[in-house]
C-alpha atoms as a PDB file:
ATOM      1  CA  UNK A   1       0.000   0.000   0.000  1.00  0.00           C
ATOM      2  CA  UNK A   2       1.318   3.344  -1.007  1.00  0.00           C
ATOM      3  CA  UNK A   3       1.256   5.777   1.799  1.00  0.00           C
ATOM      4  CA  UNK A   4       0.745   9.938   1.566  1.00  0.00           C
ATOM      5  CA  UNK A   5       3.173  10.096   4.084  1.00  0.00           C
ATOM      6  CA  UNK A   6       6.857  10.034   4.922  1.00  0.00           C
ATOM      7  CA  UNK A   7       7.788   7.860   7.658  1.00  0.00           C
ATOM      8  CA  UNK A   8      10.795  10.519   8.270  1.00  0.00           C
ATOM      9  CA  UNK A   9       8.159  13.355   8.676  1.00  0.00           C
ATOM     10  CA  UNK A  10       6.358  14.098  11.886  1.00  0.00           C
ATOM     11  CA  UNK A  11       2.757  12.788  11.682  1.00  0.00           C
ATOM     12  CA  UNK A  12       0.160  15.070   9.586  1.00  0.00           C
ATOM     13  CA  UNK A  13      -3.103  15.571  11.511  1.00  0.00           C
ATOM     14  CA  UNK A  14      -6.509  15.487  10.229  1.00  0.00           C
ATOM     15  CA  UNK A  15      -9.837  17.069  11.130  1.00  0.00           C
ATOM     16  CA  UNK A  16     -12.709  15.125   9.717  1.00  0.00           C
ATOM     17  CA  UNK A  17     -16.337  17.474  10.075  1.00  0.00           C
ATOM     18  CA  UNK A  18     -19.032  15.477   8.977  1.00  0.00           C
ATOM     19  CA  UNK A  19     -22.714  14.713  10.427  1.00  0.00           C
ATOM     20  CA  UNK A  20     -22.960  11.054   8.758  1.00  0.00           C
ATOM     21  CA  UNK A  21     -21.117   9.070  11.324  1.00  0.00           C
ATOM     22  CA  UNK A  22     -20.362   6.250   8.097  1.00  0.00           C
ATOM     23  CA  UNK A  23     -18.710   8.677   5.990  1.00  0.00           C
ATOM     24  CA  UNK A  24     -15.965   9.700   9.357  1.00  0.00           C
ATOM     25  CA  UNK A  25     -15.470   6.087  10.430  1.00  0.00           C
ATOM     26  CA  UNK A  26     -14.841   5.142   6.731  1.00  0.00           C
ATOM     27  CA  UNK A  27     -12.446   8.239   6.263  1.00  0.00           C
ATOM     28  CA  UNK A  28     -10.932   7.878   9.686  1.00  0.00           C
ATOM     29  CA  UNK A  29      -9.689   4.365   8.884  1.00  0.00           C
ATOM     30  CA  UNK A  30      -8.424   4.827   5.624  1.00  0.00           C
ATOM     31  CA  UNK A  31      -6.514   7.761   6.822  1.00  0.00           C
ATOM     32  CA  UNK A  32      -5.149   6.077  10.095  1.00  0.00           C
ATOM     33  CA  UNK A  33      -4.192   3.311   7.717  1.00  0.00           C
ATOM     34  CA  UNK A  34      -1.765   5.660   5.740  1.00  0.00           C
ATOM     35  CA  UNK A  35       0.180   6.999   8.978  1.00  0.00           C
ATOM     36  CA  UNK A  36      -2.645  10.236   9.634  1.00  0.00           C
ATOM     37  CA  UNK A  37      -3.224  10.922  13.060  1.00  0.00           C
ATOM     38  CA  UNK A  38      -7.255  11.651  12.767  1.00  0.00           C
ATOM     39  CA  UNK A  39      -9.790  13.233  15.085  1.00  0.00           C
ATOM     40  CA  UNK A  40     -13.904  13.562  13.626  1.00  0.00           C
ATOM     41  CA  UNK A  41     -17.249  15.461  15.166  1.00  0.00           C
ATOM     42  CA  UNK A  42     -20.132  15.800  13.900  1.00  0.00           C
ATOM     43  CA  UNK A  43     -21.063  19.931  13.992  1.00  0.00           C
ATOM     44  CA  UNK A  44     -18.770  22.725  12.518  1.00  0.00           C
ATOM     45  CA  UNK A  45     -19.567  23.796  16.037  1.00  0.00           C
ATOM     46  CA  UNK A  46     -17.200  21.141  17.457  1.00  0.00           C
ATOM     47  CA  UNK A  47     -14.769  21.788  14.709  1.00  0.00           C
ATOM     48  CA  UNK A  48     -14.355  25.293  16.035  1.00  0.00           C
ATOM     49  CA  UNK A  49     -13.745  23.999  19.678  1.00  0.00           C
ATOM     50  CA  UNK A  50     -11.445  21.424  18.539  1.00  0.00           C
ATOM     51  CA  UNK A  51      -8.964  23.308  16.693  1.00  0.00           C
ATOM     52  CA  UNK A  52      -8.908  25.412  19.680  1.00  0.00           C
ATOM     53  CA  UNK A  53      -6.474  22.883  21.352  1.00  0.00           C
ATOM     54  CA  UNK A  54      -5.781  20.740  18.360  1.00  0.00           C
ATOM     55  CA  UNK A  55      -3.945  22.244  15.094  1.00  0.00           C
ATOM     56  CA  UNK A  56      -4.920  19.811  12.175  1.00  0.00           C
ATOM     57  CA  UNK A  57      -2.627  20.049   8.872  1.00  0.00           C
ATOM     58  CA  UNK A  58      -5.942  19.006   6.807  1.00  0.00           C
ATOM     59  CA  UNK A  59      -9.822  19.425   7.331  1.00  0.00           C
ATOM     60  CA  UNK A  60     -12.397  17.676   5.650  1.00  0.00           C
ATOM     61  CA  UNK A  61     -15.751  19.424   6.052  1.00  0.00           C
ATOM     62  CA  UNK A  62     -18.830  18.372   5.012  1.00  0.00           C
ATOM     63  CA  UNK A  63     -21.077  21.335   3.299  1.00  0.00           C
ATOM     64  CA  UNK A  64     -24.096  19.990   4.384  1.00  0.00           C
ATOM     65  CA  UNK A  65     -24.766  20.074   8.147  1.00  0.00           C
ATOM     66  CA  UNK A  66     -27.609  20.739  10.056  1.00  0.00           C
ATOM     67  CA  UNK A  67     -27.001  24.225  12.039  1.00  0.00           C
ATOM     68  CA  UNK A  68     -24.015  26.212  11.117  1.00  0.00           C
ATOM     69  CA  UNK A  69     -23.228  24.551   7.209  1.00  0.00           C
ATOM     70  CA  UNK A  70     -19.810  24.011   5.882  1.00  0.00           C
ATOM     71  CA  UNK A  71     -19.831  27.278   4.106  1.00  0.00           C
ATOM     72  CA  UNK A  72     -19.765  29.109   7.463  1.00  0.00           C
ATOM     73  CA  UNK A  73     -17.896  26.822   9.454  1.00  0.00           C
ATOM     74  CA  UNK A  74     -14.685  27.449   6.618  1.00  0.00           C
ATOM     75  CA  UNK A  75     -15.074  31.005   7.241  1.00  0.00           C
ATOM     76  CA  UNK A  76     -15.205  30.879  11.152  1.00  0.00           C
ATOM     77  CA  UNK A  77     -11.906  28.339  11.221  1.00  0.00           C
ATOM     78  CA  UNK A  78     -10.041  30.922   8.590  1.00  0.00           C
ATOM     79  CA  UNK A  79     -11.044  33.598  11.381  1.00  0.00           C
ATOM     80  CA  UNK A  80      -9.471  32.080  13.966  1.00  0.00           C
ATOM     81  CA  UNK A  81      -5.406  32.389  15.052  1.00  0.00           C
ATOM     82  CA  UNK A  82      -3.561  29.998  12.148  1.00  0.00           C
ATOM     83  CA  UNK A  83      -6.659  29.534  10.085  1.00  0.00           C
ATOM     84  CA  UNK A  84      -5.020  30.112   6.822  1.00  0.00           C
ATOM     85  CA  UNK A  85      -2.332  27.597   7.342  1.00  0.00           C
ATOM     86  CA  UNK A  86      -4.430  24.705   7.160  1.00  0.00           C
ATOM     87  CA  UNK A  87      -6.144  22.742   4.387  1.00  0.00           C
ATOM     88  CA  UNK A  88      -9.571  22.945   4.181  1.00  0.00           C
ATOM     89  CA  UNK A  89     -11.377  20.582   1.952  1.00  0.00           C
ATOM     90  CA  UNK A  90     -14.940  20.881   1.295  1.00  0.00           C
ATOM     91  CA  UNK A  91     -16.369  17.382   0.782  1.00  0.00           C
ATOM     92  CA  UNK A  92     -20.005  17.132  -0.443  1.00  0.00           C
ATOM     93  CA  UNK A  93     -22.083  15.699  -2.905  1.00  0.00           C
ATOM     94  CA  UNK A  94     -22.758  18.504  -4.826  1.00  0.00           C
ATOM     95  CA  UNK A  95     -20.218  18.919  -7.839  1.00  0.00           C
ATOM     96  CA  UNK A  96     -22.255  21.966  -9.651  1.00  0.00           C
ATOM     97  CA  UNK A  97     -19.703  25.024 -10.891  1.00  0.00           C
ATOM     98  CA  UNK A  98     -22.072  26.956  -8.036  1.00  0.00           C
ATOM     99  CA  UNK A  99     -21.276  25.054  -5.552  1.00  0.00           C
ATOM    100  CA  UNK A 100     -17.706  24.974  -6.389  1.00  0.00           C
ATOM    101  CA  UNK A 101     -17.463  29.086  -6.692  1.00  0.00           C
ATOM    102  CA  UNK A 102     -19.036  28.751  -2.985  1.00  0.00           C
ATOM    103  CA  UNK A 103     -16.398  26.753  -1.625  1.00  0.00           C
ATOM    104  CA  UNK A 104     -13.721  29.118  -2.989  1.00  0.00           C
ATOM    105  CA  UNK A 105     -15.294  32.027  -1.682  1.00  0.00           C
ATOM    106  CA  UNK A 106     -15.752  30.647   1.696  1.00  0.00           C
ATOM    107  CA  UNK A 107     -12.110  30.119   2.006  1.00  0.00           C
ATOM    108  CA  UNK A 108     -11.662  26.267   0.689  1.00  0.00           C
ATOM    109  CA  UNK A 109      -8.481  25.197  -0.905  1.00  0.00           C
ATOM    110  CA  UNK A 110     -10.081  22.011  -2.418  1.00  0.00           C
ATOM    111  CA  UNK A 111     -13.391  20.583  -3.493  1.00  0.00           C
ATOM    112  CA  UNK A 112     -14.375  16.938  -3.355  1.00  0.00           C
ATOM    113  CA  UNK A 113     -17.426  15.079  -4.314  1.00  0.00           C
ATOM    114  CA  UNK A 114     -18.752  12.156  -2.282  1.00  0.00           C
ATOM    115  CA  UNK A 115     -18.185   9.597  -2.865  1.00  0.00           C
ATOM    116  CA  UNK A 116     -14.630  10.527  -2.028  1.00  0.00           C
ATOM    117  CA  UNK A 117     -11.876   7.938  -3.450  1.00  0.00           C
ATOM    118  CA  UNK A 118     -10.265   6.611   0.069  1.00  0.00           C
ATOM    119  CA  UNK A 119      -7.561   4.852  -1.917  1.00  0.00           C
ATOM    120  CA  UNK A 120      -6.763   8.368  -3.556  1.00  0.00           C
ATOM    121  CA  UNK A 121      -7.302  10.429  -0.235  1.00  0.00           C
ATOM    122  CA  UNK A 122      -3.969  10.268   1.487  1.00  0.00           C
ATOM    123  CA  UNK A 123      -1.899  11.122  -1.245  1.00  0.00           C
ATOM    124  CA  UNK A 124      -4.236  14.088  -2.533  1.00  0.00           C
ATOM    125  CA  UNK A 125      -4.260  15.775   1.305  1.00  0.00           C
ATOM    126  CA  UNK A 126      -0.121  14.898   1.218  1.00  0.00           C
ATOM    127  CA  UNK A 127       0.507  17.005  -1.958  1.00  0.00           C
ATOM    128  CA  UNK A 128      -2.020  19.439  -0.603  1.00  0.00           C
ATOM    129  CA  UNK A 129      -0.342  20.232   2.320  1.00  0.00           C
ATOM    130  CA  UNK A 130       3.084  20.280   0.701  1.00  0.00           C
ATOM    131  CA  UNK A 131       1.859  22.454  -1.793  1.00  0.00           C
ATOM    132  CA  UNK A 132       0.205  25.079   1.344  1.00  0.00           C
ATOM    133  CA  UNK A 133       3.891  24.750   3.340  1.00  0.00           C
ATOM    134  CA  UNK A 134       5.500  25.755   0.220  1.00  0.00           C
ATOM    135  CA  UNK A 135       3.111  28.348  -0.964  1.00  0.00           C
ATOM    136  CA  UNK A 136       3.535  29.933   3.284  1.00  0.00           C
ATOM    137  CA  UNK A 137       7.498  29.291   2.785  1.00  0.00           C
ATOM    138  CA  UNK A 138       7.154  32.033  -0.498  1.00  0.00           C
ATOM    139  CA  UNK A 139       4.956  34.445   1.141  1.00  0.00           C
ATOM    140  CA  UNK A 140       7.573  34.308   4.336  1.00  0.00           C
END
């Protein structure tokens, strides 16, 4: 099994945000699998209160969640201290161009439709966050 991550390089952390329990466990395991240390909730409510104590190099957020959507819950973790250094991925099943133009406006690097490839996963979010550390290496 190919892994997205070098065994030399301290462990990459993960935030998985989605309300379907299924679609975290099934994430979560691929991603622990390939070397990601990996934490899921269910709200972007508990996203924000996680990555109060917990810096994740990725996020995976859902768009559709019941109370504060995806949309908003981008926006509030870009708000907060170190926001802009993570990846954000918005993972949804809506693929329209709209949808899309929402993501980027809301502050998402990356859009993904469900069903997301968990073979493909690890090394996508690898080359995503080397491709964030070396855009924030530039602009330093």
């Amino acid at each position: 099994m190919t892994t997205g991550v070098n065994p030399q390089s301290p462990v990459r952390r993960v935030l998985l945000v989605d309300d379907n329990a299924d679609a975290n466990l099934i994430l979560s395991i691929s991603l622990r699998l390939n070397g990601y240390a990996v934490q899921s909730c269910i709200s972007g409510q508990q996203a924000l209160e996680i990555t109060q104590t917990w810096t994740p190099h990725a996020i995976l957020l859902d768009i559709s969640m019941p109370g504060m959507d995806g949309y908003e819950t981008c926006r509030r973790l870009r708000e907060q201290p170190g926001g802009d250094q993570a990846v954000i991925v918005a993972v949804t099943g809506y693929g329209q161009e709209e949808t899309r133009r929402r993501t980027r406006e809301a502050g998402f690097d990356n859009h993904l439709v469900k069903p997301v490839d968990v073979a493909a996963l690890p090394n996508l979010l690898s080359e995503l966050i080397d491709q964030k550390n070396a855009d924030a290496a530039i602009d330093s």
